[in-house]
C-alpha atoms as a PDB file:
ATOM      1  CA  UNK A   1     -39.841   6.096 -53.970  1.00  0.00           C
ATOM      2  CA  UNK A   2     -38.736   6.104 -50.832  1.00  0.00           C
ATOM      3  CA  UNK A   3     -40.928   4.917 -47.741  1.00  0.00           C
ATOM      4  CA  UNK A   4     -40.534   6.321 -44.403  1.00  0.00           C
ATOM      5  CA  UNK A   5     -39.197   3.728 -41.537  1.00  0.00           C
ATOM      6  CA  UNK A   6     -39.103   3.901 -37.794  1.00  0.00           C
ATOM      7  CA  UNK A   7     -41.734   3.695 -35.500  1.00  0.00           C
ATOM      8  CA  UNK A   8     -45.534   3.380 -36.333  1.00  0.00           C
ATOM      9  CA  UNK A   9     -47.513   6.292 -37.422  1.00  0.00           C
ATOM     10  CA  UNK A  10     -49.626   6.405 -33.755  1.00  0.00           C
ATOM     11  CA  UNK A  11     -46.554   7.573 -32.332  1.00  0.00           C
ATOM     12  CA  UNK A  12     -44.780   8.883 -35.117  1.00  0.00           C
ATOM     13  CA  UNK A  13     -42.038   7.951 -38.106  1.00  0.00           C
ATOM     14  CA  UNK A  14     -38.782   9.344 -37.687  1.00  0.00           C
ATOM     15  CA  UNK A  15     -37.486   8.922 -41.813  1.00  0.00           C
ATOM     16  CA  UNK A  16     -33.710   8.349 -41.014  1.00  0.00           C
ATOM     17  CA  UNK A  17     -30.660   9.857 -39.015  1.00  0.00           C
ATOM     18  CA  UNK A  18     -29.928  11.913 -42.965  1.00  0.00           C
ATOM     19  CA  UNK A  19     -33.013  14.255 -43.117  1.00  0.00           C
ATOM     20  CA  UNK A  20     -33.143  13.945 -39.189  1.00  0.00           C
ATOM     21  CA  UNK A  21     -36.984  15.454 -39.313  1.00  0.00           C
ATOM     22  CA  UNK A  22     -39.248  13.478 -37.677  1.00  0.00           C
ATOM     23  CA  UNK A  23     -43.216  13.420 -38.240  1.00  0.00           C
ATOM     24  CA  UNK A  24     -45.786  12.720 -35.698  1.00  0.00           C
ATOM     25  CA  UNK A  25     -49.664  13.075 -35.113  1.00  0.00           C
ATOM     26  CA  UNK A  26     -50.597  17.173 -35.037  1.00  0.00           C
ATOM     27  CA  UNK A  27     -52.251  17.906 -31.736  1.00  0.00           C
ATOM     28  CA  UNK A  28     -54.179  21.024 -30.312  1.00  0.00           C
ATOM     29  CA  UNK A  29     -50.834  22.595 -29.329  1.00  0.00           C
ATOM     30  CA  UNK A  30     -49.311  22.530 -32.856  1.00  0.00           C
ATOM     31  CA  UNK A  31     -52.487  24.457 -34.432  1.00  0.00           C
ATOM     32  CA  UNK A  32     -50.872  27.757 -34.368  1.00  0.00           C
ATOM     33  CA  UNK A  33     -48.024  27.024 -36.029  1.00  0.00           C
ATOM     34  CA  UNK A  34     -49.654  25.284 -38.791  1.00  0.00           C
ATOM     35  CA  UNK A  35     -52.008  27.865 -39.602  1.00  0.00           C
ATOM     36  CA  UNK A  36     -49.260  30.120 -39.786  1.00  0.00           C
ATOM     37  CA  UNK A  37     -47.797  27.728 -42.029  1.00  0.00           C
ATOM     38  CA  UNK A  38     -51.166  27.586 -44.351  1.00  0.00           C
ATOM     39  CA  UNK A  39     -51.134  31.800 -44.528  1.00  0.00           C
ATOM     40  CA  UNK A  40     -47.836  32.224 -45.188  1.00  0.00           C
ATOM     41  CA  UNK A  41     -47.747  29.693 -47.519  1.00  0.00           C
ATOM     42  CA  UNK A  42     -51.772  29.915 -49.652  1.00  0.00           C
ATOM     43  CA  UNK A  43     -53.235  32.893 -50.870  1.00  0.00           C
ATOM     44  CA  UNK A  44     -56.742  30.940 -50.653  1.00  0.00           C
ATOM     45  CA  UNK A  45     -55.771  29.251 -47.148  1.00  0.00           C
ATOM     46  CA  UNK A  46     -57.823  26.926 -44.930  1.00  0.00           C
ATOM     47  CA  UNK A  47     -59.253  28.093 -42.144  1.00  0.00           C
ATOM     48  CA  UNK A  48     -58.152  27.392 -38.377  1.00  0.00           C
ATOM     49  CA  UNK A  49     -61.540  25.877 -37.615  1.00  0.00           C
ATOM     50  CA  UNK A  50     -60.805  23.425 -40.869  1.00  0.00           C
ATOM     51  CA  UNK A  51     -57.535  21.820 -38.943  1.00  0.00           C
ATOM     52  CA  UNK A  52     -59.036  21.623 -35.837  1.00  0.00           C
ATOM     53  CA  UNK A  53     -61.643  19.694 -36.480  1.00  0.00           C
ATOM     54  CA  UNK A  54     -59.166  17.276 -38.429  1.00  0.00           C
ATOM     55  CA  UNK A  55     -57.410  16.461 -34.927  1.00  0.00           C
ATOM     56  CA  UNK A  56     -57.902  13.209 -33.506  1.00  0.00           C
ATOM     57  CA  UNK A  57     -60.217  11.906 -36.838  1.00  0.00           C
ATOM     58  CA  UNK A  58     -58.935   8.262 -37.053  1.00  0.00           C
ATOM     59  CA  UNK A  59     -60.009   8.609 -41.111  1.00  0.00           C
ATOM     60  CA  UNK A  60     -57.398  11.096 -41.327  1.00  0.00           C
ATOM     61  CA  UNK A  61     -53.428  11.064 -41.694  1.00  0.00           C
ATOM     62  CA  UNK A  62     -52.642  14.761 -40.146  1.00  0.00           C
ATOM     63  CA  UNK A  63     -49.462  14.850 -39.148  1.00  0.00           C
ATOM     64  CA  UNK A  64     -46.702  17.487 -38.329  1.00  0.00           C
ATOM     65  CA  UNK A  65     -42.597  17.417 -39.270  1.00  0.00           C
ATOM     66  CA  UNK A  66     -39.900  19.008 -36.908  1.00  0.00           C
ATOM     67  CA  UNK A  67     -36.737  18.857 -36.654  1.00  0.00           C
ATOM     68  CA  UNK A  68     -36.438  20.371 -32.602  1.00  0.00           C
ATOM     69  CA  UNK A  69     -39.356  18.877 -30.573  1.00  0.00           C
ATOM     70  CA  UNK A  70     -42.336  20.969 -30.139  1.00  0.00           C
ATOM     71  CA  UNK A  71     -41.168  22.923 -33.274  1.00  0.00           C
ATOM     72  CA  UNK A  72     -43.384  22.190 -36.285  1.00  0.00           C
ATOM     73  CA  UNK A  73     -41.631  22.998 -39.968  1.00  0.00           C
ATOM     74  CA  UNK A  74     -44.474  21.673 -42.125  1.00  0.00           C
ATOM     75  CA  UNK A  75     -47.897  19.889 -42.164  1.00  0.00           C
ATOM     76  CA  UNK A  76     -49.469  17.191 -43.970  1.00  0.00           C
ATOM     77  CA  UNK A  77     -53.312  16.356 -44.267  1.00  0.00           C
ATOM     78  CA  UNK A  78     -54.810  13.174 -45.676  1.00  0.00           C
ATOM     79  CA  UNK A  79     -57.495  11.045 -46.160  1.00  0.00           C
ATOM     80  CA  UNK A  80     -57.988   7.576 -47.387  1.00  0.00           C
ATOM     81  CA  UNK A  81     -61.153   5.981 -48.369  1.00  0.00           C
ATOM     82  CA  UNK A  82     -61.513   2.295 -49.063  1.00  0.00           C
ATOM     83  CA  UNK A  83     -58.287   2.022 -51.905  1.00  0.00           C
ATOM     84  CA  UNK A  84     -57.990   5.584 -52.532  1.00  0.00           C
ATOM     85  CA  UNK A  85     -55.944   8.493 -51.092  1.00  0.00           C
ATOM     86  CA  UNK A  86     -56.121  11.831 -51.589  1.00  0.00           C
ATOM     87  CA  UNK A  87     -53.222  14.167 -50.195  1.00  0.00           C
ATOM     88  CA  UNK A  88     -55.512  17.073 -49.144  1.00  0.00           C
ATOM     89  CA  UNK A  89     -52.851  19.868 -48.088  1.00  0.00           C
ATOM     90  CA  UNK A  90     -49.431  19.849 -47.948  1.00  0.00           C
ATOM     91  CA  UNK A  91     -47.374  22.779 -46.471  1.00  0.00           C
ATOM     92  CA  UNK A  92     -43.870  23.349 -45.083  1.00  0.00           C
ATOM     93  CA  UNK A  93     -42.594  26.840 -43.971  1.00  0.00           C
ATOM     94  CA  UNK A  94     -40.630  29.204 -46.009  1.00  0.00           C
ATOM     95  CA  UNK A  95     -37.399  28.664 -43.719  1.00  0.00           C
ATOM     96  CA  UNK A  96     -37.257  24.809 -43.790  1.00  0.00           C
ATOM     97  CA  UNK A  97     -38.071  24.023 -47.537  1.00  0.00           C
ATOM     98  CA  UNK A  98     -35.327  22.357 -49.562  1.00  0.00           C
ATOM     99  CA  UNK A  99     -34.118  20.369 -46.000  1.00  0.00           C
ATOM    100  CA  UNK A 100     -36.415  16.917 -46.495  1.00  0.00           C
ATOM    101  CA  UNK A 101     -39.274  18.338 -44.582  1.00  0.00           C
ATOM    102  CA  UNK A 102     -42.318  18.418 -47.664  1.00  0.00           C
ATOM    103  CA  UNK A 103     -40.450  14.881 -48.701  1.00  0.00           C
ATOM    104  CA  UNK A 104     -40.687  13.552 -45.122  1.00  0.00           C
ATOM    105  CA  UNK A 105     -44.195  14.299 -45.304  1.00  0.00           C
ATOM    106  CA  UNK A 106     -45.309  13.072 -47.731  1.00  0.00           C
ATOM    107  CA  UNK A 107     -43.135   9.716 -47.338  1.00  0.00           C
ATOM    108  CA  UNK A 108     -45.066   9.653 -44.351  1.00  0.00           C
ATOM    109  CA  UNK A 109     -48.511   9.800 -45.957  1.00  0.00           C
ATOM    110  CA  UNK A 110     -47.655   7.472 -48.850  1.00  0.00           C
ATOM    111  CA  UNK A 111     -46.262   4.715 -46.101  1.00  0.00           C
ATOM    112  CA  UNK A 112     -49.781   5.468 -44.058  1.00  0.00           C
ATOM    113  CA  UNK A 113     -51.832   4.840 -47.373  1.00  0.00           C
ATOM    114  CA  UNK A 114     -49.727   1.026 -48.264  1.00  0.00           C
ATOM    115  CA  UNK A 115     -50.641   0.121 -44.467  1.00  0.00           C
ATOM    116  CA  UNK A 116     -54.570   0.311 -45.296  1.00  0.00           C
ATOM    117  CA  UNK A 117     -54.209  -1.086 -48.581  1.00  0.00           C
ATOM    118  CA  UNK A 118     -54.467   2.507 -50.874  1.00  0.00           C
ATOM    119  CA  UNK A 119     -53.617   1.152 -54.205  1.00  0.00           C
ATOM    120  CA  UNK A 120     -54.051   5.023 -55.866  1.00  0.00           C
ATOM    121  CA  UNK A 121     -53.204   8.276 -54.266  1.00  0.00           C
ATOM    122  CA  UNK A 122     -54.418  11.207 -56.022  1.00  0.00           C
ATOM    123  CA  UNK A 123     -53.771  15.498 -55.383  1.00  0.00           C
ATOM    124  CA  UNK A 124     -54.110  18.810 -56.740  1.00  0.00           C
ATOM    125  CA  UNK A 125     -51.531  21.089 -57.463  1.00  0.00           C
ATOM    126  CA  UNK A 126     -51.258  24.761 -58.944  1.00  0.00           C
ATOM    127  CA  UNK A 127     -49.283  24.571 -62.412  1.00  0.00           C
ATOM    128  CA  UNK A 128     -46.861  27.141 -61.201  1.00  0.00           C
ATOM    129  CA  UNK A 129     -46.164  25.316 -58.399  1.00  0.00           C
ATOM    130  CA  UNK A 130     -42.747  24.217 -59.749  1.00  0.00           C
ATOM    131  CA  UNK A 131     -40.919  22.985 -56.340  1.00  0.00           C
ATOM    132  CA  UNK A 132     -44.319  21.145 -55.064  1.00  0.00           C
ATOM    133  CA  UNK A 133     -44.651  19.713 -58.626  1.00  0.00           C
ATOM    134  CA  UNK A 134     -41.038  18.256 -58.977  1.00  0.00           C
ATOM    135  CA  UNK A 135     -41.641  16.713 -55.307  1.00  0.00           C
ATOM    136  CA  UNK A 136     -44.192  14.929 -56.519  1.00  0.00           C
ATOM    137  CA  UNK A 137     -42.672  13.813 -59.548  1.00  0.00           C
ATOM    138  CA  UNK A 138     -39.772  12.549 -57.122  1.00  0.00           C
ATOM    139  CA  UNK A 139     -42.234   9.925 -55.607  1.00  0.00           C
ATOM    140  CA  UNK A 140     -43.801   8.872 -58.701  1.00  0.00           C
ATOM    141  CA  UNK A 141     -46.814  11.036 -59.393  1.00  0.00           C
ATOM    142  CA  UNK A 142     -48.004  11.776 -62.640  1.00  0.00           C
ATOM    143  CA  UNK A 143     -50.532  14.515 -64.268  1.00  0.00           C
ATOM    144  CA  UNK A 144     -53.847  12.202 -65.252  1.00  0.00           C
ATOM    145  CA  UNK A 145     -56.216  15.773 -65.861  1.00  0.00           C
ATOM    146  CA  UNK A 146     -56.198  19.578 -65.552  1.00  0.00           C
ATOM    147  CA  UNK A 147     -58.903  21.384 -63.805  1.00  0.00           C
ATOM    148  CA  UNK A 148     -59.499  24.635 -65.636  1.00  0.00           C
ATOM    149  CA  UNK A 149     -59.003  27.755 -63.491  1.00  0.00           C
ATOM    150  CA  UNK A 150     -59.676  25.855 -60.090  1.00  0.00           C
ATOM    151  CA  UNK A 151     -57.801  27.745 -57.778  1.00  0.00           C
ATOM    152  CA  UNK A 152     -58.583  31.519 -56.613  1.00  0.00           C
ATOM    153  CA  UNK A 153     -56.242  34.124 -55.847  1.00  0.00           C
ATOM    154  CA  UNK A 154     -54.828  34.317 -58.218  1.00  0.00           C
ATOM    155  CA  UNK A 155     -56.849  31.973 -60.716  1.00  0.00           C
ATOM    156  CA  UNK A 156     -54.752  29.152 -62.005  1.00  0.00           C
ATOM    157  CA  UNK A 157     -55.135  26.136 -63.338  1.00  0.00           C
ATOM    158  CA  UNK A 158     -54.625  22.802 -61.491  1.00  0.00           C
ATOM    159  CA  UNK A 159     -52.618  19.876 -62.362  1.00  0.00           C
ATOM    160  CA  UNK A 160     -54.248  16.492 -61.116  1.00  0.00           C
ATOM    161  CA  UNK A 161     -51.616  13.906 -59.949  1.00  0.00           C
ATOM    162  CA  UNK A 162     -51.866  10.434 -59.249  1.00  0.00           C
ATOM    163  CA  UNK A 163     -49.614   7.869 -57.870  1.00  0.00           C
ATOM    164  CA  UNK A 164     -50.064   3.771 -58.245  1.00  0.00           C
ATOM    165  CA  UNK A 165     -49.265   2.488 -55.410  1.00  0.00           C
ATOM    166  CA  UNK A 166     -50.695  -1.238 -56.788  1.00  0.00           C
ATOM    167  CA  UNK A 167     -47.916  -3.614 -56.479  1.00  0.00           C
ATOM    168  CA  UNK A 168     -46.554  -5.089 -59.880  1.00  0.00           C
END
């Protein structure tokens, strides 16, 4: 599993000169493109008033990827409570998949949850979700439960994944 390196999440991790993408805080300028993002890529999206009032929540790890400056490829939302994580939304646009930017991301949210102690990160993802599900897997998540028919649009089942992030 790797865990993303470079500077501190406040002004953002740049994962390595390989995948070149680096991840930052979203901001009020960058809500356009991730709502894009979230329609292009959910058939049940969030809405644009959900993300903004995510910005600037301290409780929350909401962060964008780019390669180019100013040019958001993908989105990550988060929230920890006490030892618990949950990765709340997770979205990278059609163009940039398969080039380190959902892995980046999450990296990025899994290095946020060891610096306030998470010991468990948990998320929901559709079962036919195939590429999201095998990204997962990469980092260590495994199913725990299935929620029966919890997604809309179309109705699907969701898998339930959860990560230890406990050390041995």
């Amino acid at each position: 599993m790797g865990e993303a390196s470079g500077r501190s999440a406040g002004r953002g991790i740049d994962v390595g000169p390989a995948a070149r993408v680096a991840i930052r805080p979203a901001q009020a300028g960058d809500l356009d493109r991730i709502w894009a993002i979230e329609r292009m890529s959910f058939s049940d999206p969030w809405s644009r008033h959900s993300f903004e009032r995510l910005l600037g929540d301290q409780r929350v790890h909401f962060v964008v990827a780019e390669h180019v400056p100013g040019a958001p490829e993908g989105y990550l939302v988060a929230w920890y409570v006490m030892d618990e994580g949950e990765i709340a939304n997770l979205a990278v646009a059609a163009d940039a998949r398969r080039h380190g930017v959902g892995g980046a991301l999450l990296d990025s949210a899994l290095a946020a949850a060891r610096a306030r102690g998470v010991t468990d990160v948990y998320l929901e993802v559709r079962d036919s979700n195939a590429g999201a599900r095998a990204l997962y897997a990469s980092r260590g998540f495994v199913q725990i439960a299935r929620r029966r028919r919890y997604y809309r649009r179309p109705t699907e089942d969701a898998l339930v994944l959860r990560l230890d992030l406990a050390p041995p």
